[in-house]
PDB file of N, CA and C in Angstrom:
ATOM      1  N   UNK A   1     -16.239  50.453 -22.533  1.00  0.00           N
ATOM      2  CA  UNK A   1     -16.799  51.755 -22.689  1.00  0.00           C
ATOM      3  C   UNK A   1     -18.310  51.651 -22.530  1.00  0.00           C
ATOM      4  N   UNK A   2     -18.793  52.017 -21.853  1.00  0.00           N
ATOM      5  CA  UNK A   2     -20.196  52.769 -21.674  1.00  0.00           C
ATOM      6  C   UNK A   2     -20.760  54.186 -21.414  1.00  0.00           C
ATOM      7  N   UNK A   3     -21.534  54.615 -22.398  1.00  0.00           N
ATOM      8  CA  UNK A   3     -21.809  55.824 -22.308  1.00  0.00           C
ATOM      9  C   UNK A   3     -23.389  55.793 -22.356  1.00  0.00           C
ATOM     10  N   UNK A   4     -24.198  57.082 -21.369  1.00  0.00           N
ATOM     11  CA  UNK A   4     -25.645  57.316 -21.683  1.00  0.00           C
ATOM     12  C   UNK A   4     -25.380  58.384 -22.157  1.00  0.00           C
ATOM     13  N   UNK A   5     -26.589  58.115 -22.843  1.00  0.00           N
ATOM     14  CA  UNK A   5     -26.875  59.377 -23.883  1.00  0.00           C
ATOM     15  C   UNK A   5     -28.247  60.395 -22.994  1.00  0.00           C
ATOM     16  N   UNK A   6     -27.783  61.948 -23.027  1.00  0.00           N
ATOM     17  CA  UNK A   6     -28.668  62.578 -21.759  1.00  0.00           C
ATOM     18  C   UNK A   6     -29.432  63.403 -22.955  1.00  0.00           C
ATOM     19  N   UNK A   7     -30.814  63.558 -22.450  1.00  0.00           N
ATOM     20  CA  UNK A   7     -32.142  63.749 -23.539  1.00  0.00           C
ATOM     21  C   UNK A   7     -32.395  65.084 -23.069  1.00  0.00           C
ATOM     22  N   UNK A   8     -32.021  66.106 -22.497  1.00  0.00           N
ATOM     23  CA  UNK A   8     -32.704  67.422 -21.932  1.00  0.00           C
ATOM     24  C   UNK A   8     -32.546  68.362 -22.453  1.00  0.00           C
ATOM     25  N   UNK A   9     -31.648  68.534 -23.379  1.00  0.00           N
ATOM     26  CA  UNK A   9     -30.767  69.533 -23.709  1.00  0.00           C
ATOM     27  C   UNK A   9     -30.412  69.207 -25.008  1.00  0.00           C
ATOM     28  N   UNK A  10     -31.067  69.701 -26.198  1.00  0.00           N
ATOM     29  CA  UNK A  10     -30.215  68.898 -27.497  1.00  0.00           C
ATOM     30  C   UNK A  10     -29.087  69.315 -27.664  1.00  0.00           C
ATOM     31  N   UNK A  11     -28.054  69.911 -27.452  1.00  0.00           N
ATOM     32  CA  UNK A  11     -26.690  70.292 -27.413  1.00  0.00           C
ATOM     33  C   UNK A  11     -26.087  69.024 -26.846  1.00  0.00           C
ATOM     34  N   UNK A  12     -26.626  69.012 -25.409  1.00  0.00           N
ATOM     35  CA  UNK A  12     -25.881  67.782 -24.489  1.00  0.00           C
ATOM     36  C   UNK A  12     -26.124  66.421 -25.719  1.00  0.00           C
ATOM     37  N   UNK A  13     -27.364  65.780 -26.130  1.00  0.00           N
ATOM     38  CA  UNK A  13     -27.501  64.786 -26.867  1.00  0.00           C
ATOM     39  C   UNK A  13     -26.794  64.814 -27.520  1.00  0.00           C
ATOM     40  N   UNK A  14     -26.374  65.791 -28.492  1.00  0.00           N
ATOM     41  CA  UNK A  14     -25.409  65.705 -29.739  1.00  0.00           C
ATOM     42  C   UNK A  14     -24.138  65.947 -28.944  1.00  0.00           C
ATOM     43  N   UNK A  15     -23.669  65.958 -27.944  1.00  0.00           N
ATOM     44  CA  UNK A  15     -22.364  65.819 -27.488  1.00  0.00           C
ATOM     45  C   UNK A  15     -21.964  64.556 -27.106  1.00  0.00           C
ATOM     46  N   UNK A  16     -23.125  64.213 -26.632  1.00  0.00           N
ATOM     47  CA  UNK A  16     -22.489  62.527 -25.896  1.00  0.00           C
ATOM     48  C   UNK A  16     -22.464  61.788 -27.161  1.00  0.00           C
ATOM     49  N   UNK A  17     -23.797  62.010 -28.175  1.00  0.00           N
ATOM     50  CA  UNK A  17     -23.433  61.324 -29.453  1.00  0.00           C
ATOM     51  C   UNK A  17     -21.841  61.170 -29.791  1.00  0.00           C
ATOM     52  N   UNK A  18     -21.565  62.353 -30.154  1.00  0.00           N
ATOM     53  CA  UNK A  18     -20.173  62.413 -30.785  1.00  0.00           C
ATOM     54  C   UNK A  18     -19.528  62.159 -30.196  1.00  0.00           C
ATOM     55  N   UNK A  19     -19.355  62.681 -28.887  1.00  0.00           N
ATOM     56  CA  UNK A  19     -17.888  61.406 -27.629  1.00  0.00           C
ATOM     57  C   UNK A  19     -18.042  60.089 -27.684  1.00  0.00           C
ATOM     58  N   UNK A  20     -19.417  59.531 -28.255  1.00  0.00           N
ATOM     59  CA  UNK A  20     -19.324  58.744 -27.787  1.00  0.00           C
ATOM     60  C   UNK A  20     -19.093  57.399 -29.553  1.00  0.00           C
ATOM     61  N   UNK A  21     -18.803  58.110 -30.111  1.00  0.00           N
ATOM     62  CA  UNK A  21     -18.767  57.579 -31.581  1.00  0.00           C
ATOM     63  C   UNK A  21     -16.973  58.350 -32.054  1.00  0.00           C
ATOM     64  N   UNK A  22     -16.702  58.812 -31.262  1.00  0.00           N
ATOM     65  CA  UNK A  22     -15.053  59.132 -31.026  1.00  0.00           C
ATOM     66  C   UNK A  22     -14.584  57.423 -30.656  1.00  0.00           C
ATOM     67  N   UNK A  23     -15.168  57.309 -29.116  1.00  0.00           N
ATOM     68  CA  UNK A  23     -14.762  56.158 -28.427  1.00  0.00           C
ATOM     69  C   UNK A  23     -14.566  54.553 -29.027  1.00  0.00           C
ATOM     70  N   UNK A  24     -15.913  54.616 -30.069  1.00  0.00           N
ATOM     71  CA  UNK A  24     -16.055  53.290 -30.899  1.00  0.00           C
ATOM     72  C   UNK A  24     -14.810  53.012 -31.666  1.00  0.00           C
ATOM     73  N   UNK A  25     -14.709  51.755 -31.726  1.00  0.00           N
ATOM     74  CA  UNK A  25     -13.988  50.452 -32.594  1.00  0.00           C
ATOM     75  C   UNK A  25     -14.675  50.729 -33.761  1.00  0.00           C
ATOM     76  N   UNK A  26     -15.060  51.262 -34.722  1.00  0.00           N
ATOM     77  CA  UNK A  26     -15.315  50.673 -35.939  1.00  0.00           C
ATOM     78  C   UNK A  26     -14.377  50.741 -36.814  1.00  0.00           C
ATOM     79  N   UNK A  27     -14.686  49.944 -37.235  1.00  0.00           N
ATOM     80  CA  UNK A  27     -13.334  50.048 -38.697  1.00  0.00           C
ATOM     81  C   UNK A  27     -14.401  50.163 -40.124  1.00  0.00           C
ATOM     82  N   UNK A  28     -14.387  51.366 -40.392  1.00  0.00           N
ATOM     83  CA  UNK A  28     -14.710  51.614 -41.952  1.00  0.00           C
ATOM     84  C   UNK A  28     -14.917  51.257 -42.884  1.00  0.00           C
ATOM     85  N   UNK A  29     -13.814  50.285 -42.751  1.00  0.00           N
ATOM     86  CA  UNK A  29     -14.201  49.175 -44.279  1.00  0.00           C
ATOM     87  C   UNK A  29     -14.213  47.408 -43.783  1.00  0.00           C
ATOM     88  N   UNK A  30     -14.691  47.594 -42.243  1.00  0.00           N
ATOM     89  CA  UNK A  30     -15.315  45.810 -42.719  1.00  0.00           C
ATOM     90  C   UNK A  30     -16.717  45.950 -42.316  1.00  0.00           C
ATOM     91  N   UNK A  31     -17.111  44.910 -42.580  1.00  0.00           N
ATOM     92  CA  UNK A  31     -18.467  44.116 -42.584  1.00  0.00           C
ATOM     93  C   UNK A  31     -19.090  44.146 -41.410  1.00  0.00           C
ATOM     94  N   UNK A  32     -20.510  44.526 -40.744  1.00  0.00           N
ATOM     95  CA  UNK A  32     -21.012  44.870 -39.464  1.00  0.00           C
ATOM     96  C   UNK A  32     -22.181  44.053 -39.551  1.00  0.00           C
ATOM     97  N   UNK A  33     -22.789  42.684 -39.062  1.00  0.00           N
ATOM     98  CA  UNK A  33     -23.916  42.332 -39.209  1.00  0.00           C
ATOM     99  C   UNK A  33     -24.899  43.263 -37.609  1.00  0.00           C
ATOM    100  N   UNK A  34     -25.780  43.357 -38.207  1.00  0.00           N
ATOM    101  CA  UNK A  34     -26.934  44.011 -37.207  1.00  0.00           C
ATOM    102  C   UNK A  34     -27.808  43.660 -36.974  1.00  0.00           C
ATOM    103  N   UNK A  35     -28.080  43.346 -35.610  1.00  0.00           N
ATOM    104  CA  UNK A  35     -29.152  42.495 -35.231  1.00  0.00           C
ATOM    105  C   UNK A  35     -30.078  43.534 -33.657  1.00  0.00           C
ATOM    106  N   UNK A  36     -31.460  43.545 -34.655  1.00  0.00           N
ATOM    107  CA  UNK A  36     -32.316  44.965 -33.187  1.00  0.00           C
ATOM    108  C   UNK A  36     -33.343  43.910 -33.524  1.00  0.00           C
ATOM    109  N   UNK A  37     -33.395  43.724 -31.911  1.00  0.00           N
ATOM    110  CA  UNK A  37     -34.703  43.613 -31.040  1.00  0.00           C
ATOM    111  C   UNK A  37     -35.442  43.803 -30.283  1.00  0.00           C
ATOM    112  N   UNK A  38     -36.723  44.092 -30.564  1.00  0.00           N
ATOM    113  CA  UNK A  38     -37.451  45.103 -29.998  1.00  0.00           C
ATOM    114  C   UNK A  38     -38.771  44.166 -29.168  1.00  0.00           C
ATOM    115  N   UNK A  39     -38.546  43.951 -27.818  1.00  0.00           N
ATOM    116  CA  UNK A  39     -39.545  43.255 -27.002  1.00  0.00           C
ATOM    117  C   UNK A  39     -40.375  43.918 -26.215  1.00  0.00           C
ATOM    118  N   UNK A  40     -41.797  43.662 -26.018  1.00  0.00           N
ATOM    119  CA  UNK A  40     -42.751  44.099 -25.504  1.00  0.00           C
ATOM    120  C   UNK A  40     -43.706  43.179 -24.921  1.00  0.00           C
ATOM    121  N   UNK A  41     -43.858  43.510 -23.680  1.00  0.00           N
ATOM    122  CA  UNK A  41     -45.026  42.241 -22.718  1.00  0.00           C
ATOM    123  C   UNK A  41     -46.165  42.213 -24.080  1.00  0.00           C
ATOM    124  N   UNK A  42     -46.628  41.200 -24.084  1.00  0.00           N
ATOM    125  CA  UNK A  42     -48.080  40.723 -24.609  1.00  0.00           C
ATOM    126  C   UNK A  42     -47.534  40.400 -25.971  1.00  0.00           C
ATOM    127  N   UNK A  43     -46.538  40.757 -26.491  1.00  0.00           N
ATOM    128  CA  UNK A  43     -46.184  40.693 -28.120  1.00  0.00           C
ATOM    129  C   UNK A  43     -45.169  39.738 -28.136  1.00  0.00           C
ATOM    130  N   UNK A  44     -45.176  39.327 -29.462  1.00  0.00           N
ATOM    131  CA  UNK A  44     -44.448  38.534 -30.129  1.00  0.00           C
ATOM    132  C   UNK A  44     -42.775  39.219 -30.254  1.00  0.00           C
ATOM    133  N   UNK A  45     -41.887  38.758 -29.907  1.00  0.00           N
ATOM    134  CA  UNK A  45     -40.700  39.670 -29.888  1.00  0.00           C
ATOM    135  C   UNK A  45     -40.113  39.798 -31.654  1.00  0.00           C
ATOM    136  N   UNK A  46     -39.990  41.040 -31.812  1.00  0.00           N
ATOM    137  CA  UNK A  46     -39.650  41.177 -33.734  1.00  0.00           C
ATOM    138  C   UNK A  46     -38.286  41.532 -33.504  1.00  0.00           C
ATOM    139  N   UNK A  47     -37.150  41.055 -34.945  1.00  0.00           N
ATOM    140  CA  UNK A  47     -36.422  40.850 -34.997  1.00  0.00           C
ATOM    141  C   UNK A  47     -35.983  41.148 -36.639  1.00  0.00           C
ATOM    142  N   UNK A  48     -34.873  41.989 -36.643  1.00  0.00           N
ATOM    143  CA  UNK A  48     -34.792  42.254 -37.696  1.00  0.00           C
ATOM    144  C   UNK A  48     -32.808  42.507 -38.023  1.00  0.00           C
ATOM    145  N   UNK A  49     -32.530  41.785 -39.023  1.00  0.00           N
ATOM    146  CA  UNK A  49     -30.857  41.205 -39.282  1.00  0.00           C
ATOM    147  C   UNK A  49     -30.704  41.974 -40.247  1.00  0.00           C
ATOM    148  N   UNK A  50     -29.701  42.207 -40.795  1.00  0.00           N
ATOM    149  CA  UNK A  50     -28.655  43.033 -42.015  1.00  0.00           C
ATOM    150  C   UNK A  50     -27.174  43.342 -41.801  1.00  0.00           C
ATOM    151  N   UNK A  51     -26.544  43.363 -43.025  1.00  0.00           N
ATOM    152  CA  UNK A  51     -25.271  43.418 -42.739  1.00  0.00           C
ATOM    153  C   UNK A  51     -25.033  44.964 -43.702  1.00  0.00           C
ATOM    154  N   UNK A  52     -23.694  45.557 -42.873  1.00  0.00           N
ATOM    155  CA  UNK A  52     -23.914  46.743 -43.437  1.00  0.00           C
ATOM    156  C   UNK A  52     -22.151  47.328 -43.445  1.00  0.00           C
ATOM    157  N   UNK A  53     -21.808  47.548 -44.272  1.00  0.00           N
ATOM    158  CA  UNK A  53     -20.241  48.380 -44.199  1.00  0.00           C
ATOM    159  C   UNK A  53     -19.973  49.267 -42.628  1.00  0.00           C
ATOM    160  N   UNK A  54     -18.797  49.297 -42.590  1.00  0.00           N
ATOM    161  CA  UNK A  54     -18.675  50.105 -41.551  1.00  0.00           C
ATOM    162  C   UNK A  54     -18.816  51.650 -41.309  1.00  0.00           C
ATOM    163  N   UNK A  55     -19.201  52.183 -42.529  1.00  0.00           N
ATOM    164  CA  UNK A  55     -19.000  54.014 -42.840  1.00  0.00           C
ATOM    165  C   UNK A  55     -20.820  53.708 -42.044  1.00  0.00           C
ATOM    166  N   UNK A  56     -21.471  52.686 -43.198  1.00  0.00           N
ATOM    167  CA  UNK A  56     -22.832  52.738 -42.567  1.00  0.00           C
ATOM    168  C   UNK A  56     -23.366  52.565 -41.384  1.00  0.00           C
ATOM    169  N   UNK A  57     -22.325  51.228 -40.680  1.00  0.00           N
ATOM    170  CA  UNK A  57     -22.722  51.252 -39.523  1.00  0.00           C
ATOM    171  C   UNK A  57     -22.902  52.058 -38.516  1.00  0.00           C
ATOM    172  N   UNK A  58     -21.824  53.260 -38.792  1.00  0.00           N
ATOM    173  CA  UNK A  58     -21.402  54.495 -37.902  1.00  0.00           C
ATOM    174  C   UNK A  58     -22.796  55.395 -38.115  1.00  0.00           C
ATOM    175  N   UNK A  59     -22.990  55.268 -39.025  1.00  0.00           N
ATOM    176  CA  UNK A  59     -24.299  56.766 -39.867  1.00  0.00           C
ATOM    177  C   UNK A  59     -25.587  55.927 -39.116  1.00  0.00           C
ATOM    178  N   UNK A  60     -25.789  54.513 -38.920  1.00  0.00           N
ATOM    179  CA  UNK A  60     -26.861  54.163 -38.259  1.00  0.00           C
ATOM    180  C   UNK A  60     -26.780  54.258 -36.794  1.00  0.00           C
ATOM    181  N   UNK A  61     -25.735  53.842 -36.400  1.00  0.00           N
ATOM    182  CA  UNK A  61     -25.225  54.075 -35.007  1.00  0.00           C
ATOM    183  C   UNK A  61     -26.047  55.901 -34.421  1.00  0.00           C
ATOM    184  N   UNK A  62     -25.434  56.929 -35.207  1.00  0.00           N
ATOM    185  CA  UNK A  62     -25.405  58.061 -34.946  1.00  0.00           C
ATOM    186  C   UNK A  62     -26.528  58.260 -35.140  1.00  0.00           C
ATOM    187  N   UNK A  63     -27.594  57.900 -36.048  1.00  0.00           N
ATOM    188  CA  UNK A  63     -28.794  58.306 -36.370  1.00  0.00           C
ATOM    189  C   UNK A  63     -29.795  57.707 -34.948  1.00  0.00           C
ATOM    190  N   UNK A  64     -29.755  56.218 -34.372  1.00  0.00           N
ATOM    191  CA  UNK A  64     -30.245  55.375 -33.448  1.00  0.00           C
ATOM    192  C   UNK A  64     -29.756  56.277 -32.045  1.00  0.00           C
ATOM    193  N   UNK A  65     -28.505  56.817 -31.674  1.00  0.00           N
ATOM    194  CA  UNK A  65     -28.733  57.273 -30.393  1.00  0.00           C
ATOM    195  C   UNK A  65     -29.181  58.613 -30.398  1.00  0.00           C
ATOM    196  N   UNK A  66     -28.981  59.241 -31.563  1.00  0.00           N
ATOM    197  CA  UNK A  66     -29.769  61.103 -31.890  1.00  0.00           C
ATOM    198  C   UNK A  66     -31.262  60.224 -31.794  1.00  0.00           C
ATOM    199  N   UNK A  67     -32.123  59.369 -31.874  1.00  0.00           N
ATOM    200  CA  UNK A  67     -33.583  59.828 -31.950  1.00  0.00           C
ATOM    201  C   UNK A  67     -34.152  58.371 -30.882  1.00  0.00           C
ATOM    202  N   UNK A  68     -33.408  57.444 -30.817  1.00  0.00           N
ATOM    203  CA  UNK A  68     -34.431  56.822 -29.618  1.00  0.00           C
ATOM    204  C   UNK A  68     -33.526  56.047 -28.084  1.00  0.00           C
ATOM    205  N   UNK A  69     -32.033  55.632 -29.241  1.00  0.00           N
ATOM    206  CA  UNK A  69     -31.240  55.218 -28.227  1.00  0.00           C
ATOM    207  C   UNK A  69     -30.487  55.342 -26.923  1.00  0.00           C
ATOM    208  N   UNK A  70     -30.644  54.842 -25.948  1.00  0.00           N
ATOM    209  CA  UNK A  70     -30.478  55.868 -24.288  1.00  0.00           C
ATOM    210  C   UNK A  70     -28.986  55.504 -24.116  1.00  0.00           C
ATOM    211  N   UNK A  71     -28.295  54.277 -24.503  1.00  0.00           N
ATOM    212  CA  UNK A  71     -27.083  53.542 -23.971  1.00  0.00           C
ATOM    213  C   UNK A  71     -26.138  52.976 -25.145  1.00  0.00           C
ATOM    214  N   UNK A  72     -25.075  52.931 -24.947  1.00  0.00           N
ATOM    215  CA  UNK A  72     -24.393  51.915 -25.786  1.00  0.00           C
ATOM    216  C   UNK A  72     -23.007  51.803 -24.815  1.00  0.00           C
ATOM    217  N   UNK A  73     -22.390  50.454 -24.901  1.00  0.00           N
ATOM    218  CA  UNK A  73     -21.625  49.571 -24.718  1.00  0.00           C
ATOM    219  C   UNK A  73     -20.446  48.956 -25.340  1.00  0.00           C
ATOM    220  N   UNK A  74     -19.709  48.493 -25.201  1.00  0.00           N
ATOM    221  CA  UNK A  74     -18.123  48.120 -26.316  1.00  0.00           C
ATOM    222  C   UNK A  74     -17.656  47.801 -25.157  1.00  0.00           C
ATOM    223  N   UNK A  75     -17.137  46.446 -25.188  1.00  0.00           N
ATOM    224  CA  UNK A  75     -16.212  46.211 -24.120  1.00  0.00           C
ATOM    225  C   UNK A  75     -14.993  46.378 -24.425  1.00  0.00           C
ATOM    226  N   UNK A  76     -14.373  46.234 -25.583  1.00  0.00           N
ATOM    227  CA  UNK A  76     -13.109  46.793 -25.514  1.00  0.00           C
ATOM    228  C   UNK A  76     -12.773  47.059 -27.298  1.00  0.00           C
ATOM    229  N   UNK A  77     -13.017  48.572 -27.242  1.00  0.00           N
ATOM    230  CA  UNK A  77     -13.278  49.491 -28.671  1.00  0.00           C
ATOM    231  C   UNK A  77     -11.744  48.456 -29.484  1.00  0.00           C
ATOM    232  N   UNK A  78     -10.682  48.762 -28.950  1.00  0.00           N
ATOM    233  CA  UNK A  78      -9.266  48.252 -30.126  1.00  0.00           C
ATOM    234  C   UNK A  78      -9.225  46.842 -30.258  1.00  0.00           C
ATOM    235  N   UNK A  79     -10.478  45.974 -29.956  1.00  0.00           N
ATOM    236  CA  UNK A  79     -10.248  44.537 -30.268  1.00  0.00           C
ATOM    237  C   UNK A  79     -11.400  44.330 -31.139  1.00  0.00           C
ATOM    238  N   UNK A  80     -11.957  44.883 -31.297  1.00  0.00           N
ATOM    239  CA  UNK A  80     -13.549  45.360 -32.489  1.00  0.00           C
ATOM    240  C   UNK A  80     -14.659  44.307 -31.675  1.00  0.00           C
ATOM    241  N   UNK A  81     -14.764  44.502 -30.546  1.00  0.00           N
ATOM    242  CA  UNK A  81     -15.915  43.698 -29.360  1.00  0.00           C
ATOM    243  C   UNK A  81     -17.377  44.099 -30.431  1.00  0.00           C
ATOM    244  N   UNK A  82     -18.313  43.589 -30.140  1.00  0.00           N
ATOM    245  CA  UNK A  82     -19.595  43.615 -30.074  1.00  0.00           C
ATOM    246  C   UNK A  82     -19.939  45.262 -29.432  1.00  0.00           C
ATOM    247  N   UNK A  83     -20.779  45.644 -30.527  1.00  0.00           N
ATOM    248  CA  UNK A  83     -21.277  47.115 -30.089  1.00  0.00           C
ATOM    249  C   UNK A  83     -23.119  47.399 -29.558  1.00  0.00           C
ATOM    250  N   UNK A  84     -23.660  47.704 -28.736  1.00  0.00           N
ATOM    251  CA  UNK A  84     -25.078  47.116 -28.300  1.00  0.00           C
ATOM    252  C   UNK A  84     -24.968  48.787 -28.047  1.00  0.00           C
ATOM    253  N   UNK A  85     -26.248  48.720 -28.228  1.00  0.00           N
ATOM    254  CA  UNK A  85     -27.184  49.731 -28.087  1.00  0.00           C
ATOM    255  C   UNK A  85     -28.752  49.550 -27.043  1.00  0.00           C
ATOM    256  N   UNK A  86     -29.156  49.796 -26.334  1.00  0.00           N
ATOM    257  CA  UNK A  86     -30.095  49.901 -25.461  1.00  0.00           C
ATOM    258  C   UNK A  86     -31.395  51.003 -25.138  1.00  0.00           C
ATOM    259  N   UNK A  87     -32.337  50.762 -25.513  1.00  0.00           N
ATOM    260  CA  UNK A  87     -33.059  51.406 -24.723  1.00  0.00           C
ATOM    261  C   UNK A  87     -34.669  50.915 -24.566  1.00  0.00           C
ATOM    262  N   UNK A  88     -35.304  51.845 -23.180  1.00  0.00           N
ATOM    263  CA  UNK A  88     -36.303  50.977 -22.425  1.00  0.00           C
ATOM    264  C   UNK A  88     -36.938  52.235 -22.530  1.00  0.00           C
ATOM    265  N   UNK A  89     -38.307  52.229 -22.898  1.00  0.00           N
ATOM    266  CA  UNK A  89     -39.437  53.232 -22.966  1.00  0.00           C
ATOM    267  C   UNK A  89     -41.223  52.985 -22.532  1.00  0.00           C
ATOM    268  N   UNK A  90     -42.037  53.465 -21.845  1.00  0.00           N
ATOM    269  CA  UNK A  90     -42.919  52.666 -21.845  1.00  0.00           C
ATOM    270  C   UNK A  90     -44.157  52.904 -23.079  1.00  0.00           C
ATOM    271  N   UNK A  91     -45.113  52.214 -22.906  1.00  0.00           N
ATOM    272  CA  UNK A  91     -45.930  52.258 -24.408  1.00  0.00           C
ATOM    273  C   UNK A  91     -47.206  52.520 -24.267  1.00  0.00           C
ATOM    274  N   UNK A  92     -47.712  53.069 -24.727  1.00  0.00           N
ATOM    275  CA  UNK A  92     -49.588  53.870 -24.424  1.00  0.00           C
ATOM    276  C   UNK A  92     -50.066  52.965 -23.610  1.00  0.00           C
ATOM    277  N   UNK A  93     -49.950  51.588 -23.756  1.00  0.00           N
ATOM    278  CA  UNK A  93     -50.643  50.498 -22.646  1.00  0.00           C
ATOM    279  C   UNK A  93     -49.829  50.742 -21.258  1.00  0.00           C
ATOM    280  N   UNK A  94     -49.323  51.537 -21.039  1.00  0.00           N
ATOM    281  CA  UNK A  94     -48.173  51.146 -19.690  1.00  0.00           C
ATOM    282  C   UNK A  94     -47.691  50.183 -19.284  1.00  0.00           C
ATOM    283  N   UNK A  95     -46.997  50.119 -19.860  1.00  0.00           N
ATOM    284  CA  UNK A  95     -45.480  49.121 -20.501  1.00  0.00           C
ATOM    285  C   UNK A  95     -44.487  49.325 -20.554  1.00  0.00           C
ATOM    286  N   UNK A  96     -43.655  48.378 -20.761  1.00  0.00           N
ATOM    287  CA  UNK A  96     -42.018  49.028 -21.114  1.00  0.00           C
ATOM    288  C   UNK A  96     -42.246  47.836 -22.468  1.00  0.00           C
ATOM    289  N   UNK A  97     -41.507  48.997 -23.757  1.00  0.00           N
ATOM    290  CA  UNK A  97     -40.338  48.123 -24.835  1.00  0.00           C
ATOM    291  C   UNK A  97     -39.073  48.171 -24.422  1.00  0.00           C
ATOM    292  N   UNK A  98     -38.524  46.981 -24.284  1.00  0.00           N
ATOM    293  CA  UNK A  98     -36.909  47.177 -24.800  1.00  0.00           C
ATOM    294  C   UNK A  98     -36.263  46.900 -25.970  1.00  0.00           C
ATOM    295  N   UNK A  99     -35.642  47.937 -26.550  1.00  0.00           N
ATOM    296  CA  UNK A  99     -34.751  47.831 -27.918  1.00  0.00           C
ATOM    297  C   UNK A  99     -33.218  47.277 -27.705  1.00  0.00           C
ATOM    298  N   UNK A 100     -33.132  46.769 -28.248  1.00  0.00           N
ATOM    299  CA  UNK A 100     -31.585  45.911 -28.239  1.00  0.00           C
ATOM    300  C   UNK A 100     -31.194  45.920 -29.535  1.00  0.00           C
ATOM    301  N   UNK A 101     -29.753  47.129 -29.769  1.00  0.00           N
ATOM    302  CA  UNK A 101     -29.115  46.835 -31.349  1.00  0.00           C
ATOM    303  C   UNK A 101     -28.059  46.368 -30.946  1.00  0.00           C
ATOM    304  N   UNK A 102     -27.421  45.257 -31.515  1.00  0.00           N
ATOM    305  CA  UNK A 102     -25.920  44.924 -31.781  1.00  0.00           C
ATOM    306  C   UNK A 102     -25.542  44.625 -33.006  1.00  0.00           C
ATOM    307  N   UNK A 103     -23.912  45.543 -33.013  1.00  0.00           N
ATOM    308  CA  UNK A 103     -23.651  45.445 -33.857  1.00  0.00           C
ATOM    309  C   UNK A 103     -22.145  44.216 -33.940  1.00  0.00           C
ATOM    310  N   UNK A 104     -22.210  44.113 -34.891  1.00  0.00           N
ATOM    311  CA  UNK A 104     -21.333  42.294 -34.397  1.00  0.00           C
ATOM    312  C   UNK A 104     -20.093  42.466 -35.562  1.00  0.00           C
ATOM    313  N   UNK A 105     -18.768  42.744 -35.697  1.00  0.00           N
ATOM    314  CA  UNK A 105     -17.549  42.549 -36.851  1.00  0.00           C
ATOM    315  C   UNK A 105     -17.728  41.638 -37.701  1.00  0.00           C
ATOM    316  N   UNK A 106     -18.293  41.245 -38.397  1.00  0.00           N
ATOM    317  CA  UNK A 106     -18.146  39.885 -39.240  1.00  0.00           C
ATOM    318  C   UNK A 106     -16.628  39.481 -40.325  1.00  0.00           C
ATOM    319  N   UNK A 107     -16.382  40.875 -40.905  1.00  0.00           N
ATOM    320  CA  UNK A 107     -15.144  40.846 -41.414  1.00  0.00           C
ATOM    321  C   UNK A 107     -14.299  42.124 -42.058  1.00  0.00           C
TER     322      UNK A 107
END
């Protein structure tokens, strides 16, 4: 599954959101470690881990593609794959960041 998330129209955003959090593997009650990284030319790449229930993972999921996230990914939602999130923006220096969330089943 891959879906973009389209920014023009907040109706459309909150639609692909929700099709696209229909589509997800999560399971509710296990364990989701989360790992976002956020890289930028000239900088040090930051990195930031947590593990989080699955009700939460969904509420962060939904919150990350409603306000910066362009993409997300699941290779195959009924086997609980790795869930990534994507997006590329550029930065007052004219630049690109790229954000990278995955979310990983632990148990």
């Amino acid at each position: 599954m891959r879906i973009k998330i389209r920014r023009t129209i907040p109706v459309q955003t909150t639609d692909d959101v929700n099709r696209a959090l229909c589509e997800l593997g999560i399971d509710d009650h296990a364990t989701y470690r989360e790992v976002l990284v956020v890289n930028e030319p000239g900088q040090p790449t930051a990195t930031r881990e947590s593990l989080l229930v699955g009700l939460y993972a969904r509420a962060f999921i939904r919150i990350q593609l409603q306000d910066s996230m362009r993409l997300i990914e699941q290779d195959d939602p009924a086997a609980g794959s790795p869930i990534t999130l994507r997006c590329d923006r550029p930065t007052k220096a004219n630049r690109h960041r790229t954000q990278t969330c995955t979310y990983t089943k632990v148990r």
